[in-house]
C-alpha atoms as a PDB file:
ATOM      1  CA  UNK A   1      68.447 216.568 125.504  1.00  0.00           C
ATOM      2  CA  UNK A   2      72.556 217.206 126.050  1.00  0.00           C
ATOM      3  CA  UNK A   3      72.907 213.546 124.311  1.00  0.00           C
ATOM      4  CA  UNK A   4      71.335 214.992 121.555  1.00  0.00           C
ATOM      5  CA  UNK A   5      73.084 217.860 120.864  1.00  0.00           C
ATOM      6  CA  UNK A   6      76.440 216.037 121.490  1.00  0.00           C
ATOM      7  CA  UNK A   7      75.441 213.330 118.806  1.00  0.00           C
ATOM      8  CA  UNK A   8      74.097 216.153 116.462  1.00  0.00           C
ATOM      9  CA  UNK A   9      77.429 218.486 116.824  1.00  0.00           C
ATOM     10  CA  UNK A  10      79.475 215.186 116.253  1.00  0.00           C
ATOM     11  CA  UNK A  11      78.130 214.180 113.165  1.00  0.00           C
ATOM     12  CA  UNK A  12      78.075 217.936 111.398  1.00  0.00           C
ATOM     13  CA  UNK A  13      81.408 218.138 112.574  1.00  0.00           C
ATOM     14  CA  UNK A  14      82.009 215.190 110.753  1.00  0.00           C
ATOM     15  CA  UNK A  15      80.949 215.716 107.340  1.00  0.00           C
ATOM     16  CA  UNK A  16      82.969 219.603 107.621  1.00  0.00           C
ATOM     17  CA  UNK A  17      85.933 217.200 108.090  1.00  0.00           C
ATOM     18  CA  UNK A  18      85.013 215.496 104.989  1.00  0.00           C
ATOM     19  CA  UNK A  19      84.981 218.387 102.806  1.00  0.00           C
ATOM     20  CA  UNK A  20      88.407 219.455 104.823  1.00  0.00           C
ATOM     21  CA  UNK A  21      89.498 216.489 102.861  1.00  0.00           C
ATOM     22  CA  UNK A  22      87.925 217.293  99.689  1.00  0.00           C
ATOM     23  CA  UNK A  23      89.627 221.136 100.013  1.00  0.00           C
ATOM     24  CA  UNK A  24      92.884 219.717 100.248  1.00  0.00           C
ATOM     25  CA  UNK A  25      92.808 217.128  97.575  1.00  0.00           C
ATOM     26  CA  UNK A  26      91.516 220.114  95.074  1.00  0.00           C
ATOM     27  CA  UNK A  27      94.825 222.297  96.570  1.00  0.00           C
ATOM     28  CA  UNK A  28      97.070 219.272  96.412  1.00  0.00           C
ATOM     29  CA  UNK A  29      95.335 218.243  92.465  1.00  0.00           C
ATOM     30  CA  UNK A  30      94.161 215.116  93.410  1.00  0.00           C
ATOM     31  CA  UNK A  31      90.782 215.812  92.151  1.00  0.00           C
ATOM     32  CA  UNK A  32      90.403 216.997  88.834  1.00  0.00           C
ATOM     33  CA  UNK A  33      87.596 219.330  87.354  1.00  0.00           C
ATOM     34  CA  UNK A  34      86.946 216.632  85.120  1.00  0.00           C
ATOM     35  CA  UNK A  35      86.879 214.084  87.134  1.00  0.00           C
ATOM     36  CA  UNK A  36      84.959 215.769  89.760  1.00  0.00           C
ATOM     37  CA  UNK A  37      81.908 216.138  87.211  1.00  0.00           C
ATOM     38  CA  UNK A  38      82.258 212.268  86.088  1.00  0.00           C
ATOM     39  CA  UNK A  39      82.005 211.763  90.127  1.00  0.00           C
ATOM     40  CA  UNK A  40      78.867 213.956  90.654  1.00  0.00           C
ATOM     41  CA  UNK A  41      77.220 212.394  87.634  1.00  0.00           C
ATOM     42  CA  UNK A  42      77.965 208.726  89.489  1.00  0.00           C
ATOM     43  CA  UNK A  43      76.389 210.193  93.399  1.00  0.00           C
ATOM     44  CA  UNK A  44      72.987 211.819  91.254  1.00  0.00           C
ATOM     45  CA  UNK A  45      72.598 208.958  89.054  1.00  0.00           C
ATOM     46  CA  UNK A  46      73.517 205.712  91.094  1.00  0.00           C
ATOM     47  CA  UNK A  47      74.655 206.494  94.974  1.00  0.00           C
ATOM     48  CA  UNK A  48      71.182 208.355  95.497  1.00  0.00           C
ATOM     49  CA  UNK A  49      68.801 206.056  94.072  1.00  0.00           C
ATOM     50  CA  UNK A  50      70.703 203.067  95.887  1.00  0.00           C
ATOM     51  CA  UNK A  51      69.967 204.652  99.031  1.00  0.00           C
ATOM     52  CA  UNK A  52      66.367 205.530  98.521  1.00  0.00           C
ATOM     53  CA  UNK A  53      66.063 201.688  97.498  1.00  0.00           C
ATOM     54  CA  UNK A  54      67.761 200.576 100.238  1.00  0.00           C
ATOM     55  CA  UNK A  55      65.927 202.478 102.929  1.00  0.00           C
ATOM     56  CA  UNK A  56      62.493 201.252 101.187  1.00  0.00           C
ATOM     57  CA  UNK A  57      63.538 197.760 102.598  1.00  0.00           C
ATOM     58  CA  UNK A  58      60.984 196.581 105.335  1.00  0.00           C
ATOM     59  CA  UNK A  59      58.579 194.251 105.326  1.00  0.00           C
ATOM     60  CA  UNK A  60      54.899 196.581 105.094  1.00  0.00           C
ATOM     61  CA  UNK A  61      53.115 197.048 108.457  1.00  0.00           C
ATOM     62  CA  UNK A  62      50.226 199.291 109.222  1.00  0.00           C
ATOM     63  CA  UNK A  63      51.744 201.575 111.847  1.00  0.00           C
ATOM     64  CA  UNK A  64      54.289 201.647 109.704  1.00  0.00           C
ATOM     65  CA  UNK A  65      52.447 203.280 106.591  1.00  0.00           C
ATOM     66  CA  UNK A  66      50.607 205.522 109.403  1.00  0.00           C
ATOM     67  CA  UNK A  67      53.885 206.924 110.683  1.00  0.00           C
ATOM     68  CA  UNK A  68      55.438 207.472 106.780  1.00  0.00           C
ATOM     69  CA  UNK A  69      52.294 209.473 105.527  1.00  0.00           C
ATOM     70  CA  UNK A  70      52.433 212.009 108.816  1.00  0.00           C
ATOM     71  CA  UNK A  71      56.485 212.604 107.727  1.00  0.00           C
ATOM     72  CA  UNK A  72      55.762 212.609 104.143  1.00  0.00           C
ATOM     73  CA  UNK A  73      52.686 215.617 105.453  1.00  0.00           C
ATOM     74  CA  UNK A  74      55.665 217.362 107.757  1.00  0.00           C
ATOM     75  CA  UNK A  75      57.811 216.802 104.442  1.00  0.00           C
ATOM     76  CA  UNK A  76      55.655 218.852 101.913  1.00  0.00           C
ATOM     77  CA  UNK A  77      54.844 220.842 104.377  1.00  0.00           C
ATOM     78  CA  UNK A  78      58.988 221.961 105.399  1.00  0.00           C
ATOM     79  CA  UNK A  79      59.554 222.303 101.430  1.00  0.00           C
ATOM     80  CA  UNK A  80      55.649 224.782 101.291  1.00  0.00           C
ATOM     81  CA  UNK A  81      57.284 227.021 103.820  1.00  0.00           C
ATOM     82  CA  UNK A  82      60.955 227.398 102.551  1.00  0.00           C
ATOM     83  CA  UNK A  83      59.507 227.846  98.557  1.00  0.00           C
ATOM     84  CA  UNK A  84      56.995 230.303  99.992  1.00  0.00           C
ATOM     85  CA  UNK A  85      59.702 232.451 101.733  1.00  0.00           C
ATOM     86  CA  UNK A  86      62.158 231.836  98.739  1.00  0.00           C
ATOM     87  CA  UNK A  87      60.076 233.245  96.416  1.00  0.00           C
ATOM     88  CA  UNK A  88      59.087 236.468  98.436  1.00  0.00           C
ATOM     89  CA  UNK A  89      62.549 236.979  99.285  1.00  0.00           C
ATOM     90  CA  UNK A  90      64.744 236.528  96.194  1.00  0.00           C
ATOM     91  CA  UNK A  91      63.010 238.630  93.178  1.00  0.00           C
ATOM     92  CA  UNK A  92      65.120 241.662  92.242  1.00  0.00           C
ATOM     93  CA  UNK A  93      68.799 239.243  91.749  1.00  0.00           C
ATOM     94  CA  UNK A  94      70.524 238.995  88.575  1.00  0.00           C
ATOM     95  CA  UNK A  95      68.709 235.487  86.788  1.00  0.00           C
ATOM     96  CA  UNK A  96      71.651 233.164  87.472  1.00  0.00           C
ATOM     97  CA  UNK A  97      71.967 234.298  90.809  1.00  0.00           C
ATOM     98  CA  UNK A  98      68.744 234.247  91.637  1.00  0.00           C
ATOM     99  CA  UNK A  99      68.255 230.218  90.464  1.00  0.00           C
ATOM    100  CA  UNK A 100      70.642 229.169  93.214  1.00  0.00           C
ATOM    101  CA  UNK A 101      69.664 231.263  95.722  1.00  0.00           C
ATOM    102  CA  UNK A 102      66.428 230.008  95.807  1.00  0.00           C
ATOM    103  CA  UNK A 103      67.446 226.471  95.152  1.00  0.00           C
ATOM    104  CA  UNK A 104      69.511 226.587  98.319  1.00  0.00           C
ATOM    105  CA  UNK A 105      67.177 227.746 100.331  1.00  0.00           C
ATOM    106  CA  UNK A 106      64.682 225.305  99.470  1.00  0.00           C
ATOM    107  CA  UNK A 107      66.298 222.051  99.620  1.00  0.00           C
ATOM    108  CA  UNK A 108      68.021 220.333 101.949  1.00  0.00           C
ATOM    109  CA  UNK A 109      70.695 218.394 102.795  1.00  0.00           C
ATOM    110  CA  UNK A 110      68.242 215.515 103.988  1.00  0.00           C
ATOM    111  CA  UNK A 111      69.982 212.458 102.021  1.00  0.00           C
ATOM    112  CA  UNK A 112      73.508 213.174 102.839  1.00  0.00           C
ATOM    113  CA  UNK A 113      73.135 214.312 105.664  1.00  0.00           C
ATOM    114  CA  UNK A 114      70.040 213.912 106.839  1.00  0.00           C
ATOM    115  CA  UNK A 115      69.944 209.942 106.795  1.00  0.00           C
ATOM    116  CA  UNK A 116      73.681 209.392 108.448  1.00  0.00           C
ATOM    117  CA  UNK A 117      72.171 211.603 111.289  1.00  0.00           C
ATOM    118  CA  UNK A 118      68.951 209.933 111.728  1.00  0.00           C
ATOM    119  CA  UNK A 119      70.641 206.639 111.940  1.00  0.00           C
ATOM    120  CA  UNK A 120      72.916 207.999 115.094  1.00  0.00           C
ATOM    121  CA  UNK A 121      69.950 209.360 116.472  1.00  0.00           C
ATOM    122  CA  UNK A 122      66.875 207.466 116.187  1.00  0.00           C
ATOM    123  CA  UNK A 123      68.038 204.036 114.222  1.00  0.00           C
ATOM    124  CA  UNK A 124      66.575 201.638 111.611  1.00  0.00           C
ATOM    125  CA  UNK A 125      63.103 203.736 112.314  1.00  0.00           C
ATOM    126  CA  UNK A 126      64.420 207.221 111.940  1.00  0.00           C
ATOM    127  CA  UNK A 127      65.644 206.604 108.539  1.00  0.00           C
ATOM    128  CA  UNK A 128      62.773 204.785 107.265  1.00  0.00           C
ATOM    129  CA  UNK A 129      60.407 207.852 108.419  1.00  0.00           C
ATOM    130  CA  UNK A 130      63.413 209.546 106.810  1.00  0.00           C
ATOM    131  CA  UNK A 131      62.878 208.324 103.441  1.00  0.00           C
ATOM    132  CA  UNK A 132      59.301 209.892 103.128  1.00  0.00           C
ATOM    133  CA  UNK A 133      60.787 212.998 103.101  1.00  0.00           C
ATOM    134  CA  UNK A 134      63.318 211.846 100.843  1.00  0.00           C
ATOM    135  CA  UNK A 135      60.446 210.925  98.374  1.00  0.00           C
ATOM    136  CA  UNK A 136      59.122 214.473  98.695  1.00  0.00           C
ATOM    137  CA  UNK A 137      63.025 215.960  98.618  1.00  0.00           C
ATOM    138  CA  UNK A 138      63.011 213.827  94.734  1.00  0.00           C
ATOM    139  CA  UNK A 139      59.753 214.583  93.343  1.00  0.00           C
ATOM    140  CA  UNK A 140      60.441 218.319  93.933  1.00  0.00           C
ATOM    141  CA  UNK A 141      64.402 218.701  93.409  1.00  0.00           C
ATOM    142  CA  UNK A 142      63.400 216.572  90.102  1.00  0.00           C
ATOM    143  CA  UNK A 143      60.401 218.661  89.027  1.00  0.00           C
ATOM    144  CA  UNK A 144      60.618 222.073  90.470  1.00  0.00           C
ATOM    145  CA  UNK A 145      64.127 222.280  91.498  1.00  0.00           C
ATOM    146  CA  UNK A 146      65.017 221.092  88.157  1.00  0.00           C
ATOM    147  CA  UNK A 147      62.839 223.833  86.513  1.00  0.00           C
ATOM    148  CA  UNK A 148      64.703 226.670  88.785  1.00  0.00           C
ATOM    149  CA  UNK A 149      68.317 225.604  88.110  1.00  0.00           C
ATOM    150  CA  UNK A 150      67.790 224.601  84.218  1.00  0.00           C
ATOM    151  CA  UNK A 151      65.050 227.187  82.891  1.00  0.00           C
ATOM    152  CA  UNK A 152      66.748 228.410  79.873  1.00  0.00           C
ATOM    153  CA  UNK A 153      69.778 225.823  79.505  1.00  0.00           C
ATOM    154  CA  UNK A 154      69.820 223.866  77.009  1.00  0.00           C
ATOM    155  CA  UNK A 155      70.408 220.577  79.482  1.00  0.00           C
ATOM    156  CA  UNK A 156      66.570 221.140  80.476  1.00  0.00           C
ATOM    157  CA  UNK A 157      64.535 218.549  79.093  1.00  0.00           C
ATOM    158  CA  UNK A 158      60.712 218.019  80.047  1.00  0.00           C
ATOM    159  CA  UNK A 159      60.908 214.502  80.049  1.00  0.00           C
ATOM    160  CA  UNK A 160      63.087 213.979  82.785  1.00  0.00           C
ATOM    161  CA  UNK A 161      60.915 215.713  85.292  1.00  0.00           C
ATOM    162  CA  UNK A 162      59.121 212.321  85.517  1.00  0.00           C
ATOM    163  CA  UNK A 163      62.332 209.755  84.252  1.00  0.00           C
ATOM    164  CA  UNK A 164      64.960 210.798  85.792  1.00  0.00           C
ATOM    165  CA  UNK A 165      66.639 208.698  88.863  1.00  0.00           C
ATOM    166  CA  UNK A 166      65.184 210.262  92.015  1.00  0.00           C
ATOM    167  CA  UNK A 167      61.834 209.567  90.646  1.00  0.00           C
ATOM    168  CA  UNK A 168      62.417 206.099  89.534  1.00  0.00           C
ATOM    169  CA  UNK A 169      64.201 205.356  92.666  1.00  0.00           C
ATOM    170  CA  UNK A 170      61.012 206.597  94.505  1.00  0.00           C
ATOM    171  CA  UNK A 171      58.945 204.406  92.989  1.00  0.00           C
ATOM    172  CA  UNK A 172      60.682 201.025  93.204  1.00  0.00           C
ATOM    173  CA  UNK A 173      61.366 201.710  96.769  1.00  0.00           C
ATOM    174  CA  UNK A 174      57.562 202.209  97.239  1.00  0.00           C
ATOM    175  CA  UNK A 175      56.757 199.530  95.544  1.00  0.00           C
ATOM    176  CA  UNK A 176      59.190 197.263  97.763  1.00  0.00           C
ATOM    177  CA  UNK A 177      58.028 198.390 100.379  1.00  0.00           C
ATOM    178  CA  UNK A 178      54.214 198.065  99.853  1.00  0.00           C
ATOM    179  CA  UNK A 179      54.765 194.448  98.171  1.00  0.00           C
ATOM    180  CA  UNK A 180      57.041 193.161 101.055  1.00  0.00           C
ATOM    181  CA  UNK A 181      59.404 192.159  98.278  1.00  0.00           C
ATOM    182  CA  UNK A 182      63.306 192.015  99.828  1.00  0.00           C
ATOM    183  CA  UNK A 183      65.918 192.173  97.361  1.00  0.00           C
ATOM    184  CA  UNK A 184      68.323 188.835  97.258  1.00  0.00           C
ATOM    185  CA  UNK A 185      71.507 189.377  98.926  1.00  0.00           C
ATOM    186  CA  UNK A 186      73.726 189.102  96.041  1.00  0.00           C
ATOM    187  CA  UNK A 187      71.831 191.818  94.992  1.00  0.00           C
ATOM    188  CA  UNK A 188      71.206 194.231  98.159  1.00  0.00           C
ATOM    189  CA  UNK A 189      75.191 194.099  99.385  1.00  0.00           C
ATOM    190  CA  UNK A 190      76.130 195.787  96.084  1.00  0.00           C
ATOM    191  CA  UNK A 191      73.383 198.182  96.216  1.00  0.00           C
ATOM    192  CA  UNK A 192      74.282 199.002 100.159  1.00  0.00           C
ATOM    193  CA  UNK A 193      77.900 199.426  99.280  1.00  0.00           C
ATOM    194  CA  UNK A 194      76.951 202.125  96.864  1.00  0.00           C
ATOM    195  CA  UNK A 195      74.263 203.955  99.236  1.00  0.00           C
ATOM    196  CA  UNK A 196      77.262 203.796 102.138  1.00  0.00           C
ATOM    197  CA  UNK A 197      78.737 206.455  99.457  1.00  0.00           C
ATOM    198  CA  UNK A 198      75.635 209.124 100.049  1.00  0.00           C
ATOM    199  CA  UNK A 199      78.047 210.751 102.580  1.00  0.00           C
ATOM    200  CA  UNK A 200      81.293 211.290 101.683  1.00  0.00           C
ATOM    201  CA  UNK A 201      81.772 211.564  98.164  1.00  0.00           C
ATOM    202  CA  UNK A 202      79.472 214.595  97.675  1.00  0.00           C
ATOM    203  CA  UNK A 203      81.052 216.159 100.735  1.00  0.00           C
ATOM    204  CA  UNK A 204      84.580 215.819  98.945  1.00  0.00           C
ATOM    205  CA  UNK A 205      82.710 217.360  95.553  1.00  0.00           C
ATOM    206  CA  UNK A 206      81.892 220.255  97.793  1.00  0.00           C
ATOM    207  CA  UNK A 207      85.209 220.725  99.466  1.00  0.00           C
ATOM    208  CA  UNK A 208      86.761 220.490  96.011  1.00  0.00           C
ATOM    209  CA  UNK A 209      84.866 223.279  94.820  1.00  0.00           C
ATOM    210  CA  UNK A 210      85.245 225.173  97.685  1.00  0.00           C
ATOM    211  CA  UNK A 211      89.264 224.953  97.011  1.00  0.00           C
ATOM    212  CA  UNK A 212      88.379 227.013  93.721  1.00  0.00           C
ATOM    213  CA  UNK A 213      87.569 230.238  96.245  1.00  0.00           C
ATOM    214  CA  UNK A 214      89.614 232.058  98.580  1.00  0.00           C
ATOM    215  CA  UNK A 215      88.272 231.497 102.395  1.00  0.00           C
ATOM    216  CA  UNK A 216      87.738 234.807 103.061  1.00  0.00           C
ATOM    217  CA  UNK A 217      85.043 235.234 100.751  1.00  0.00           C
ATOM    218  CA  UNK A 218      82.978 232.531 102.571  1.00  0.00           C
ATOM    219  CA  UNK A 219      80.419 233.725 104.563  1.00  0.00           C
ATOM    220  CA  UNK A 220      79.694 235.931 100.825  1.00  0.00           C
ATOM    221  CA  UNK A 221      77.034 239.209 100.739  1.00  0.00           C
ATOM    222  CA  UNK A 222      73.185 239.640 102.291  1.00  0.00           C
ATOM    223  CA  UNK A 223      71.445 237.208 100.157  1.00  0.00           C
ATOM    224  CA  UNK A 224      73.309 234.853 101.262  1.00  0.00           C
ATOM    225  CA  UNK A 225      72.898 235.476 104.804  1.00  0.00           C
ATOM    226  CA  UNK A 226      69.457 235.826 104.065  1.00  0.00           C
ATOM    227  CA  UNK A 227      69.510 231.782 102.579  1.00  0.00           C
ATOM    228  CA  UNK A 228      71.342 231.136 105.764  1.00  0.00           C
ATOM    229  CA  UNK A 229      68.408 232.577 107.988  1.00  0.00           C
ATOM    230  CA  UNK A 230      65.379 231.153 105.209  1.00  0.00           C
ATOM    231  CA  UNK A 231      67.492 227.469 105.342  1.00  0.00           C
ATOM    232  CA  UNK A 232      68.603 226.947 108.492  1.00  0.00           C
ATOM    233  CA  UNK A 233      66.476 228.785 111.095  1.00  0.00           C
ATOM    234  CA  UNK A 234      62.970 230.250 110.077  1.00  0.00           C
ATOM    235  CA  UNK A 235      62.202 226.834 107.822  1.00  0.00           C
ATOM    236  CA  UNK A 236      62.652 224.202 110.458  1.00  0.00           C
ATOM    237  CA  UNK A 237      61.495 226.216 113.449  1.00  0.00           C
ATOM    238  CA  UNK A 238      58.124 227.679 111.596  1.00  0.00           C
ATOM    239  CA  UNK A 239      57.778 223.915 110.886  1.00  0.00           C
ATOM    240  CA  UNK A 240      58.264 222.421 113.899  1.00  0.00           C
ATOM    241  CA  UNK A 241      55.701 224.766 115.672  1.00  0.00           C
ATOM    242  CA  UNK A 242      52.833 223.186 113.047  1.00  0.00           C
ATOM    243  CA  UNK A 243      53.813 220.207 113.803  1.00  0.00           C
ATOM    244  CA  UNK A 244      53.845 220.242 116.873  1.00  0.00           C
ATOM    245  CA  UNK A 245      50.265 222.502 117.198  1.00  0.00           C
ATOM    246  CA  UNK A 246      49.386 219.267 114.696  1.00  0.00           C
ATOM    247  CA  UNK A 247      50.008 217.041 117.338  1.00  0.00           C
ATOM    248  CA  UNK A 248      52.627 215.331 115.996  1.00  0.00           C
ATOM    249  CA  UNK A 249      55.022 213.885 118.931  1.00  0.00           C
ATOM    250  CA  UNK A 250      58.101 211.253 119.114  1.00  0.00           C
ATOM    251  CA  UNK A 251      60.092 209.629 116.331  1.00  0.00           C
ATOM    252  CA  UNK A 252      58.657 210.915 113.355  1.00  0.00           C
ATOM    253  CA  UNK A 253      58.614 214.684 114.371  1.00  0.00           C
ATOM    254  CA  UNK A 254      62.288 214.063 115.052  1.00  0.00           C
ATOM    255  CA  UNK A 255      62.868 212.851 112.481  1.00  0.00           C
ATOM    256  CA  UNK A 256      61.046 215.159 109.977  1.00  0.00           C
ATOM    257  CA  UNK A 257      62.814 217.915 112.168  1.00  0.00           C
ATOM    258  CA  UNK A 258      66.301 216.313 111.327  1.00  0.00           C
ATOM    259  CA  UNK A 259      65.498 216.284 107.521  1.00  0.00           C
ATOM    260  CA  UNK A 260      64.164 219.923 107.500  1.00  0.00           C
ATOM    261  CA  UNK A 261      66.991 221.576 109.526  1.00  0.00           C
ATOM    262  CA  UNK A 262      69.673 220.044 107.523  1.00  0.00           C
ATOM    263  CA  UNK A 263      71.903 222.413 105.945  1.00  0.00           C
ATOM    264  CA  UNK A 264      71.626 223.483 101.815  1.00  0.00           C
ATOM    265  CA  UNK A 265      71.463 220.032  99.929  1.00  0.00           C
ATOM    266  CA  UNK A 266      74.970 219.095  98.522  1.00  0.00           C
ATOM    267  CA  UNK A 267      72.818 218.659  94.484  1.00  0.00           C
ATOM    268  CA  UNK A 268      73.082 222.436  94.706  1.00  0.00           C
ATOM    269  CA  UNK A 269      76.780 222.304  93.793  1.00  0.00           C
ATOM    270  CA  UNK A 270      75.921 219.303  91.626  1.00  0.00           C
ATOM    271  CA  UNK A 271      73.387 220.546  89.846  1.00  0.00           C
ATOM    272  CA  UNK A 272      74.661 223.993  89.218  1.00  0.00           C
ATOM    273  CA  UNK A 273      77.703 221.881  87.688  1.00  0.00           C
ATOM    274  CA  UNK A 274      75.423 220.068  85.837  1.00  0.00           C
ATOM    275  CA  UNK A 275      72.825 223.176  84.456  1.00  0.00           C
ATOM    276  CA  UNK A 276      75.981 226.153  84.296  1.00  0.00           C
ATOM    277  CA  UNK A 277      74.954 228.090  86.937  1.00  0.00           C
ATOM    278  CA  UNK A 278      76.680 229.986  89.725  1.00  0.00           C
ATOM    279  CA  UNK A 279      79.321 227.200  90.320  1.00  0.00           C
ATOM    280  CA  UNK A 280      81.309 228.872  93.156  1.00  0.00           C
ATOM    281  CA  UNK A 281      78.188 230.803  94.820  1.00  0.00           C
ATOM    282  CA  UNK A 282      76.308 227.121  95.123  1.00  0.00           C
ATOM    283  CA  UNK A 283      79.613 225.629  96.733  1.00  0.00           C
ATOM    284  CA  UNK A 284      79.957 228.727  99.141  1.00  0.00           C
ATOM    285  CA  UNK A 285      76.322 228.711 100.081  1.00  0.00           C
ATOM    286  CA  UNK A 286      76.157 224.665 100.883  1.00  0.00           C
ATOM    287  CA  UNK A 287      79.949 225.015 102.786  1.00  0.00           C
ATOM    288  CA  UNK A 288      78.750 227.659 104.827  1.00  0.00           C
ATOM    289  CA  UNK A 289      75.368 226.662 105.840  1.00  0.00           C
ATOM    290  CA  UNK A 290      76.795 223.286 106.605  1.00  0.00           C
ATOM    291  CA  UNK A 291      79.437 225.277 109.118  1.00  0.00           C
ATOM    292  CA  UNK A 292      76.628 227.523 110.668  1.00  0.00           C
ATOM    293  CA  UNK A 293      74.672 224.236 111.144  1.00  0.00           C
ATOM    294  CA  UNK A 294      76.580 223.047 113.804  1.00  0.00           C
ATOM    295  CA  UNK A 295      75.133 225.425 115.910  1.00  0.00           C
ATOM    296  CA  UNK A 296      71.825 225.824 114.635  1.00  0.00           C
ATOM    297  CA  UNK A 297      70.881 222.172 113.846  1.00  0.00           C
ATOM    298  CA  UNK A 298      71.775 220.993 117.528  1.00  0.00           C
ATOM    299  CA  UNK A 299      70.337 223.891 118.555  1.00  0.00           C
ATOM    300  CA  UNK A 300      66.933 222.734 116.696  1.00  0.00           C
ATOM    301  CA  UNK A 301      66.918 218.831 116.603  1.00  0.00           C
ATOM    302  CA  UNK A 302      68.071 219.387 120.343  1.00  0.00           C
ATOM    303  CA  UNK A 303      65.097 220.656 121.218  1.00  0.00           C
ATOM    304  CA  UNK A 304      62.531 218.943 118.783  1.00  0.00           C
ATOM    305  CA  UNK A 305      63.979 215.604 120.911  1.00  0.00           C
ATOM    306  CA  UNK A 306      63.260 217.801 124.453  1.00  0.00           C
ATOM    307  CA  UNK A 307      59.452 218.415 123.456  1.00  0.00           C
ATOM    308  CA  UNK A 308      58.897 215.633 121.061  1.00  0.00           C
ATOM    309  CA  UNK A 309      59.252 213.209 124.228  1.00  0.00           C
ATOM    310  CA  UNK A 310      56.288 215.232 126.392  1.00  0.00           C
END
């Protein structure tokens, strides 16, 4: 259990490094507030679905499917509780404010952080099981978490609830994966090189952003202590006692455990860029529930590993 936590503190630690880096180019003007958007349009639109297609790339085997429709159950199951709670929560806050809070304390940080994680902990398998909540993470950031962020903007269009990259990305992977069908090599080394991006560049966005805001004003007021407590404690723990009354055990709660603990997904910054929402309050929120998660995510994977392994 101690190897878990170490591995677990090591790699949050890691990514707050990366948007140590990000903070300082956005102090020193390196990054540009132009620039930054053309960059988050590049990570939603090509780095993400790389990686989803990329992780989709196994040859099809029974067990396999068996294992990747229990995490896609754990999946929908993480994102029932966290909506549930978001909603009973956050319903007296100002509109704008409102959209983000509950965005952040729905989603996760499963992709970019989730995935580099799983591959420390649990390898090749980890992030496959990975991906199924992935799927769930796109149909619903796509569909619903569009909905919450754009409602009333005019950069909300229907159509892209259904054709817009997550989605797409979904689907090919699937379809890879259910066809056997390997990508050639001239192909899949491009398309690796741009999923190895998942990680850092978004954590630079959201140091960037953060450099906009003075430090002191991190931690920010109640409701965002109360996303803290929604996002990175009562989610993941309420779901890891279902699963585990389920009788789910081993790799995949692990790694559904990983997914759900995660700290707010990094798209909350990207998408509040994208929609004109709460620009600052979305970077503050991810920044500080990625901190906190040091703690609390080694605290919880820690012990997922402890009693998924009886």
């Amino acid at each position: 259990m101690l190897d878990s936590f170490v591995v677990v503190g090591t790699q949050v630690l890691t990514l707050f490094i990366l948007i140590g880096i990000g903070f300082a180019c956005g102090k020193l003007k390196l990054l540009q507030q132009a620039g930054v958007k053309n960059i988050n349009d590049i990570v939603i639109y090509i780095v993400n679905p790389c990686l989803i297609v990329s992780a989709f790339q196994r040859d099809f085997e029974k067990s396999l499917l068996h294992n990747f429709l229990l995490a896609l159950t754990g999946a929908v199951l993480s994102h029932l509780i966290c909506l549930i709670i978001a909603l009973l929560v956050f319903r007296k806050q100002e509109e704008g404010k409102r959209k983000v809070l509950r965005f952040a304390s729905i989603f996760s940080n499963c992709g970019f952080m989730g995935v580099p994680l799983l591959s420390a902990l649990l390898g090749p398998d980890g992030v496959f099981y990975g991906a199924a909540y992935l799927v769930v993470f796109n149909l619903l950031i796509w569909s619903y978490g569009q909905y919450i962020m754009a409602k009333g903007s005019e950069g909300f269009e229907t159509k892209k609830i259904i054709l817009n990259p997550g989605v797409i990305a979904v689907v090919i992977g699937l379809i890879f994966f259910f066809t056997s069908t390997r990508l050639p090599q001239i192909i899949m080394i491009p398309v690796d090189y741009m999923a190895s991006l998942n990680t850092p560049v978004p954590m630079l966005i959201i140091g960037y952003t953060m450099s906009k805001f003075k430090p002191a004003d991190l931690l920010g007021g109640i409701d965002e202590v109360k996303v803290y407590l929604i996002r990175l404690i009562a989610g993941p723990v309420l779901l890891l006692g279902v699963l585990y009354a389920m009788g789910l055990r081993g790799i995949v709660l692990i790694a559904v455990i990983v997914s759900a603990s995660a700290p707010t997904a990094a798209l909350t910054t990207m998408f509040a860029i994208k929609f004109g929402c709460d620009e600052e309050l979305s970077a503050r929120i991810v920044s500080t529930s990625t901190l906190i998660s040091i703690v609390t995510m080694t605290l919880i994977v820690g012990f997922a590993s402890y009693i998924g392994a009886l």
